[in-house]
Protein backbone atom coordinates (compact mmCIF):
# COMPACT_ATOMS: atom_id res chain seq x y z
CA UNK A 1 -8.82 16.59 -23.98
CA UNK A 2 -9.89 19.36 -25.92
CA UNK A 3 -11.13 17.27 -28.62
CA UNK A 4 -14.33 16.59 -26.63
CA UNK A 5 -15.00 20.44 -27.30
CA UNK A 6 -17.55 20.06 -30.48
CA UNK A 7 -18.12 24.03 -31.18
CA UNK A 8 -14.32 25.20 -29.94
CA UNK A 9 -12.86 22.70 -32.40
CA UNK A 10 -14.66 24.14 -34.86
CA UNK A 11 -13.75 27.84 -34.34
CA UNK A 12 -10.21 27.00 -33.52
CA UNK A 13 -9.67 24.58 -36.78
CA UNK A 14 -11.08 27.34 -38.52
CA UNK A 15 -8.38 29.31 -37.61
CA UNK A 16 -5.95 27.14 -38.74
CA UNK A 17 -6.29 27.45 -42.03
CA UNK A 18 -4.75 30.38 -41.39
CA UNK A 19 -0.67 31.95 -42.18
CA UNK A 20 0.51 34.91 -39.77
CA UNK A 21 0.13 38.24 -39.90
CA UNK A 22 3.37 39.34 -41.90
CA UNK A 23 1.09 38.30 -44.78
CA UNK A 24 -0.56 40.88 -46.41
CA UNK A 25 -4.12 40.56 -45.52
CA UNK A 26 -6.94 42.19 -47.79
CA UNK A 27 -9.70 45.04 -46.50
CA UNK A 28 -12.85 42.96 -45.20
CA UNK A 29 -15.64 43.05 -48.02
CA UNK A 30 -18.94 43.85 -46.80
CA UNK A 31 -22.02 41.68 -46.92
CA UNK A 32 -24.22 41.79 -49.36
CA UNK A 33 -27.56 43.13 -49.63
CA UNK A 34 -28.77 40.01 -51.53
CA UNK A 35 -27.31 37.79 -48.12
CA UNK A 36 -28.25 39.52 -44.96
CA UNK A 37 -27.01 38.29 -41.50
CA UNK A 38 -30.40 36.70 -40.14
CA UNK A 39 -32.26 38.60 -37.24
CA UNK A 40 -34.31 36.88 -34.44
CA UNK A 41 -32.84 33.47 -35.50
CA UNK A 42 -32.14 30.19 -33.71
CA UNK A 43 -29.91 27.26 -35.03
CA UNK A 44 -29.42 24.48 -33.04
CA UNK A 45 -26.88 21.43 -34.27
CA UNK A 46 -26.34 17.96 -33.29
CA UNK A 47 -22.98 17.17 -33.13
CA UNK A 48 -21.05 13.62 -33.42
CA UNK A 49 -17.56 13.23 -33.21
CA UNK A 50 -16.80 9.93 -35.10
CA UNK A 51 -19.91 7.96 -35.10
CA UNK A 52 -20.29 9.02 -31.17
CA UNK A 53 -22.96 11.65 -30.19
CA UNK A 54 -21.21 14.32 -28.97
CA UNK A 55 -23.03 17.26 -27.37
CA UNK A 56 -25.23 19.96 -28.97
CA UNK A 57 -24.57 23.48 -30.15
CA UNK A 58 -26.70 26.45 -30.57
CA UNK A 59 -26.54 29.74 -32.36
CA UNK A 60 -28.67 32.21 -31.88
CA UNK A 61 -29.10 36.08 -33.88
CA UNK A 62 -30.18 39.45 -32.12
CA UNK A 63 -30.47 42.85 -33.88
CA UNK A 64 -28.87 45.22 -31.80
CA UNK A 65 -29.25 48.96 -33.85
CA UNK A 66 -26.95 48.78 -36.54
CA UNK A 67 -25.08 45.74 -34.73
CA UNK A 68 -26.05 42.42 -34.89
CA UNK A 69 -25.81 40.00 -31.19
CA UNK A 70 -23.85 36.73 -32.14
CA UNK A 71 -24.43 34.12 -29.33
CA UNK A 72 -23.29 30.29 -29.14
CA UNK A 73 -23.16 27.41 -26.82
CA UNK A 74 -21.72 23.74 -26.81
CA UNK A 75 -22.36 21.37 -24.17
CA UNK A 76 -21.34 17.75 -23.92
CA UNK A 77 -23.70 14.91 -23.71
CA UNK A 78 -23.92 11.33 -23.21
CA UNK A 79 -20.90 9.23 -22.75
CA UNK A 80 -18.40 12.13 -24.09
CA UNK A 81 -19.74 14.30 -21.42
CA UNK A 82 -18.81 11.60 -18.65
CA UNK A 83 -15.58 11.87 -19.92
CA UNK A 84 -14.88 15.27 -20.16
CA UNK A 85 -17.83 17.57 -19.85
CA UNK A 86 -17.80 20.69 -21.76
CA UNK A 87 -19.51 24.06 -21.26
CA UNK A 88 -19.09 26.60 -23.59
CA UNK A 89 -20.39 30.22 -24.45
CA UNK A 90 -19.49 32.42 -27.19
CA UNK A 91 -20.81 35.92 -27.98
CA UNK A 92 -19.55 38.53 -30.60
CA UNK A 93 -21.24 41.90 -31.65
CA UNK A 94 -21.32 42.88 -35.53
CA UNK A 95 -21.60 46.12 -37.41
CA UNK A 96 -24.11 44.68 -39.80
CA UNK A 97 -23.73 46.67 -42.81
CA UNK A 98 -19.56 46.60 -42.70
CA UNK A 99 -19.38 43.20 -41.43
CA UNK A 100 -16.63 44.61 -39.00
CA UNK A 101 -16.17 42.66 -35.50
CA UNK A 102 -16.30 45.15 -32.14
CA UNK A 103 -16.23 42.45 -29.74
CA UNK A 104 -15.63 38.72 -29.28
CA UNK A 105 -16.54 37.10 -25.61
CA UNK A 106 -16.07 33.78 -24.49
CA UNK A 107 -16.54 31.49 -21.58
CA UNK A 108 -15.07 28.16 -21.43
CA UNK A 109 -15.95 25.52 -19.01
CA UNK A 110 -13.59 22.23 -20.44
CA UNK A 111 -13.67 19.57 -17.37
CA UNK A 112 -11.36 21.52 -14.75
CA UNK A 113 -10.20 24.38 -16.80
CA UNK A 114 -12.85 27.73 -16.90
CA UNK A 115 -11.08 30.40 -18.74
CA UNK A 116 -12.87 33.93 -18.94
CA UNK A 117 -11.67 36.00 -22.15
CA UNK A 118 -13.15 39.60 -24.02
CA UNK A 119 -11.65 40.64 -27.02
CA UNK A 120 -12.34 44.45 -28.43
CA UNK A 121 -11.26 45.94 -31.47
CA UNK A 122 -10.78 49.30 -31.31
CA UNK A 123 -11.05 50.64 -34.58
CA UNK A 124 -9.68 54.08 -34.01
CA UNK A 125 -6.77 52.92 -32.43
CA UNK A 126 -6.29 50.07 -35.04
CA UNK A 127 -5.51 47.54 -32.27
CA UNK A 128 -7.39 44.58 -30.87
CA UNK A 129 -7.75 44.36 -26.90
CA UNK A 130 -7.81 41.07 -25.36
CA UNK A 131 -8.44 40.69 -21.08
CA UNK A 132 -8.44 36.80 -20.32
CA UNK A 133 -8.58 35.56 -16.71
CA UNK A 134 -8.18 31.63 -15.86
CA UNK A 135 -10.85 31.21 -13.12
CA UNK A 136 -9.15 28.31 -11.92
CA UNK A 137 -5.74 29.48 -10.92
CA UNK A 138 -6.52 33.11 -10.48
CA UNK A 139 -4.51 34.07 -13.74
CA UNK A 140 -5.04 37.26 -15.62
CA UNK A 141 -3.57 38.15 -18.84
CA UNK A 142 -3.77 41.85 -20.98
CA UNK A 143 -2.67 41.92 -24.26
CA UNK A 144 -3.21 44.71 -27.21
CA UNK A 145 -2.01 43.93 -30.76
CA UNK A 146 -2.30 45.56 -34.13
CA UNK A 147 -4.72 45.40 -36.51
CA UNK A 148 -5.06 46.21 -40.63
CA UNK A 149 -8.69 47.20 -40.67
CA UNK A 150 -12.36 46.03 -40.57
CA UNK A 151 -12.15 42.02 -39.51
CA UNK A 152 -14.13 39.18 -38.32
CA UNK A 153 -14.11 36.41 -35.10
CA UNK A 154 -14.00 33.02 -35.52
CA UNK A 155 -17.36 32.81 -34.71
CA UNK A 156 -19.10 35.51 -36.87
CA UNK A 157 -16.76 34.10 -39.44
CA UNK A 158 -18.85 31.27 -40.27
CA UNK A 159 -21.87 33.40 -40.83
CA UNK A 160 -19.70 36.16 -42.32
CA UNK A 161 -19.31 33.63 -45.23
CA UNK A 162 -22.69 33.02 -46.07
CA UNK A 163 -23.45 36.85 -46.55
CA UNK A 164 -21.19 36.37 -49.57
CA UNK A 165 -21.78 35.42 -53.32
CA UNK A 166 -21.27 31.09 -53.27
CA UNK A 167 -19.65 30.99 -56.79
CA UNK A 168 -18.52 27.63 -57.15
CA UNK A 169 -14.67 27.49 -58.61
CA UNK A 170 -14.12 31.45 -57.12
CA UNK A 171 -12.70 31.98 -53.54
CA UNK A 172 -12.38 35.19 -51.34
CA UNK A 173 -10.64 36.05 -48.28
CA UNK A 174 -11.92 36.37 -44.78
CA UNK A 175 -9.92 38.42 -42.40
CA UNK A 176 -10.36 36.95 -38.84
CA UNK A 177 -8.58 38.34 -35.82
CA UNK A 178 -8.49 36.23 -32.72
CA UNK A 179 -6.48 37.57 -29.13
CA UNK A 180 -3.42 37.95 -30.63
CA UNK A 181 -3.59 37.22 -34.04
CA UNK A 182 -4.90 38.29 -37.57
CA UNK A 183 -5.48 35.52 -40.05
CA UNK A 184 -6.04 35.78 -43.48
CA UNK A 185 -8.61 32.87 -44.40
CA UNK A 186 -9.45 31.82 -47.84
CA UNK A 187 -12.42 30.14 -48.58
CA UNK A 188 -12.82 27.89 -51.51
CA UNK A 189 -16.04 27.33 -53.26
CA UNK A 190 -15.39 23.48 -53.87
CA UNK A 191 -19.27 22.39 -55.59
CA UNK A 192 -22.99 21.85 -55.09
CA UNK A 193 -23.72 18.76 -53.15
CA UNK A 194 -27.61 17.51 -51.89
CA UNK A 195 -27.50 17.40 -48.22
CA UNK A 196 -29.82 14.82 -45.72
CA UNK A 197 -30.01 16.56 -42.37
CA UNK A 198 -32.61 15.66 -39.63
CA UNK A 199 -34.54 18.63 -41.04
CA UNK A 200 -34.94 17.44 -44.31
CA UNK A 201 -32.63 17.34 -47.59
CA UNK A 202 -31.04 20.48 -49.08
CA UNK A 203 -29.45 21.42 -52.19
CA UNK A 204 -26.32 22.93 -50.86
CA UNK A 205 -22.88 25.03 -51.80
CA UNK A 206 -19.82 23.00 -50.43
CA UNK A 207 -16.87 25.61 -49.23
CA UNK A 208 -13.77 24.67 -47.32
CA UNK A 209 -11.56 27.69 -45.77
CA UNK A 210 -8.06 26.65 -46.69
CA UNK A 211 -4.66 28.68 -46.62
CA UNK A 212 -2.08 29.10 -49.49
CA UNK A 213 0.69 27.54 -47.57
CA UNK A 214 -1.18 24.61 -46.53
CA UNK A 215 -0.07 24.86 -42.87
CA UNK A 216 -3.36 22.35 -41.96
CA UNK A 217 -2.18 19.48 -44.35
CA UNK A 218 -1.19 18.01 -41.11
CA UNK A 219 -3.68 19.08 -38.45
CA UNK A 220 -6.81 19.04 -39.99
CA UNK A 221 -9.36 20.26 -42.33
CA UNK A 222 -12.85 22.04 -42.31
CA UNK A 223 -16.06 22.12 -44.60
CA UNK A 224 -19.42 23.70 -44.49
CA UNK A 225 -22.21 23.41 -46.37
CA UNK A 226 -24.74 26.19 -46.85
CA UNK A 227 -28.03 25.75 -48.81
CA UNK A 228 -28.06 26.79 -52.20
CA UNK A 229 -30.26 30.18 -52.21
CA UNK A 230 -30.86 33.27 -51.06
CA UNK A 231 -30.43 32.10 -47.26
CA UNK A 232 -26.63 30.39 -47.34
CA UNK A 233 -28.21 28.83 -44.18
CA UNK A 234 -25.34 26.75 -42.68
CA UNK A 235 -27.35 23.23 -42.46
CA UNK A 236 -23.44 20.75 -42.16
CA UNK A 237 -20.33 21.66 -40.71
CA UNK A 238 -17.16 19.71 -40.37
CA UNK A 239 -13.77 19.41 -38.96
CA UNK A 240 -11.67 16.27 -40.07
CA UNK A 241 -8.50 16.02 -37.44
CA UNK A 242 -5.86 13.72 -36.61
CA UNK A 243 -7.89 12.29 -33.86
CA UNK A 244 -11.00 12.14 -35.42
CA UNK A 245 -14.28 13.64 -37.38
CA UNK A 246 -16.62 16.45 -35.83
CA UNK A 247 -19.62 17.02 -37.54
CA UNK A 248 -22.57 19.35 -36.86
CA UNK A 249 -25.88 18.55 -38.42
CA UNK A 250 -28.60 21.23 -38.38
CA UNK A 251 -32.01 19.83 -36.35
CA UNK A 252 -33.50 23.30 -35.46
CA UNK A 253 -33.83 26.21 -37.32
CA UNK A 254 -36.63 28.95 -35.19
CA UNK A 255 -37.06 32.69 -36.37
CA UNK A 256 -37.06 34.09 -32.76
């Protein structure tokens, strides 16, 4: 039932696209000066999964020092949400200038299942640090794991990707590390494409993260589309699985 989860989907089909971590996976590139992670910003999505409204999703941007505040939500609506109501709250905290991940939070309400989870990566050490309790059945779980080096969440990956140059036909790696894995993420520059979104139409840069040994031919694929300037604002998103479409359509964009 999991598909009724519009923003998890996301995040976890964007982690897909992934290979393991015997791969050698490349140093984290910092963002560039020219693409800044935004500060005081609100996006909010619709989302539709097929041609059914789905639930809504919000991102919002804090500067905290040299850190940047990451938060999300997703919650069900409509008939989906009689079906299997969803919940959802995702936080990570940035080092802005390195693009490095210190912390990934999440809190997942998914019809009877609430799990509780805080990942840290302890740069020092070179290890993430993942404490996950299932509310439900009174489950804890600890679990440290290795890491190569600066990465990024699943979440700040997204945004990660527009602080990037958008050449179309180039392609760059994203490290991501999530609990107990690091995945090496490749996003493709596919073309320019003009965009109609409830906030208007947008010339746009098409990417899709993809991985060299294809291990998503069979479980799904991802796009985004960020607009074609100095913002890379994020305004279409898009996971195609075996089970259907998801697809998040920017309708609010607030600097606060």
């Amino acid at each position: 039932m999991n598909k009724f989860n519009p923003l998890k989907t996301l995040l976890c089909t964007f982690a897909l696209v992934g290979t393991a971590f015997s791969q050698q996976i490349p140093p984290l590139a910092p963002p560039q000066p020219a693409f800044p992670l935004p500060q005081h910003q609100t996006l909010t999505y619709a989302v539709d999964w097929r041609v059914f409204p789905a639930g809504t999703a919000v991102v919002h941007f804090d500067p905290l020092g040299d850190r940047e505040r990451i938060t999300a939500t997703a919650v069900t609506s409509g008939a989906i949400n009689l079906l299997f109501h969803v919940s959802d709250h995702f936080q990570s905290t940035v080092d802005r200038a390195r693009g490095c991940t210190y912390q990934f939070d999440k809190q997942t309400v998914e019809g009877r299942r609430q799990i509780n989870s805080n990942l840290r990566i302890d740069y020092e050490a070179m290890k993430s640090i993942l404490d996950e309790k299932n509310v439900v059945k009174n489950e804890s779980k600890h679990v440290e794991s290795p890491i190569p080096g600066c990465m990024t969440d699943l979440l700040t990956g997204v945004f990660y990707t527009a602080t990037q140059p958008l050449v179309v036909g180039h392609s760059f790696v994203v490290p991501i590390v999530d609990a107990m894995h690091n995945v090496p993420v490749t996003i493709k520059v596919e073309g320019r494409e003009e965009i109609k979104t409830p906030l208007g139409t947008f010339k746009t840069v098409r990417v899709q993260p993809t991985a060299e040994a294809g291990v998503v031919k069979n479980r799904g694929n991802i796009w985004i589309w960020y607009t074609d300037d100095e913002r890379h604002l994020p305004v279409q998103m898009r996971a195609r699985l075996f089970w259907g479409t998801i697809t998040f359509r920017l309708t609010g964009n607030e600097d606060k």
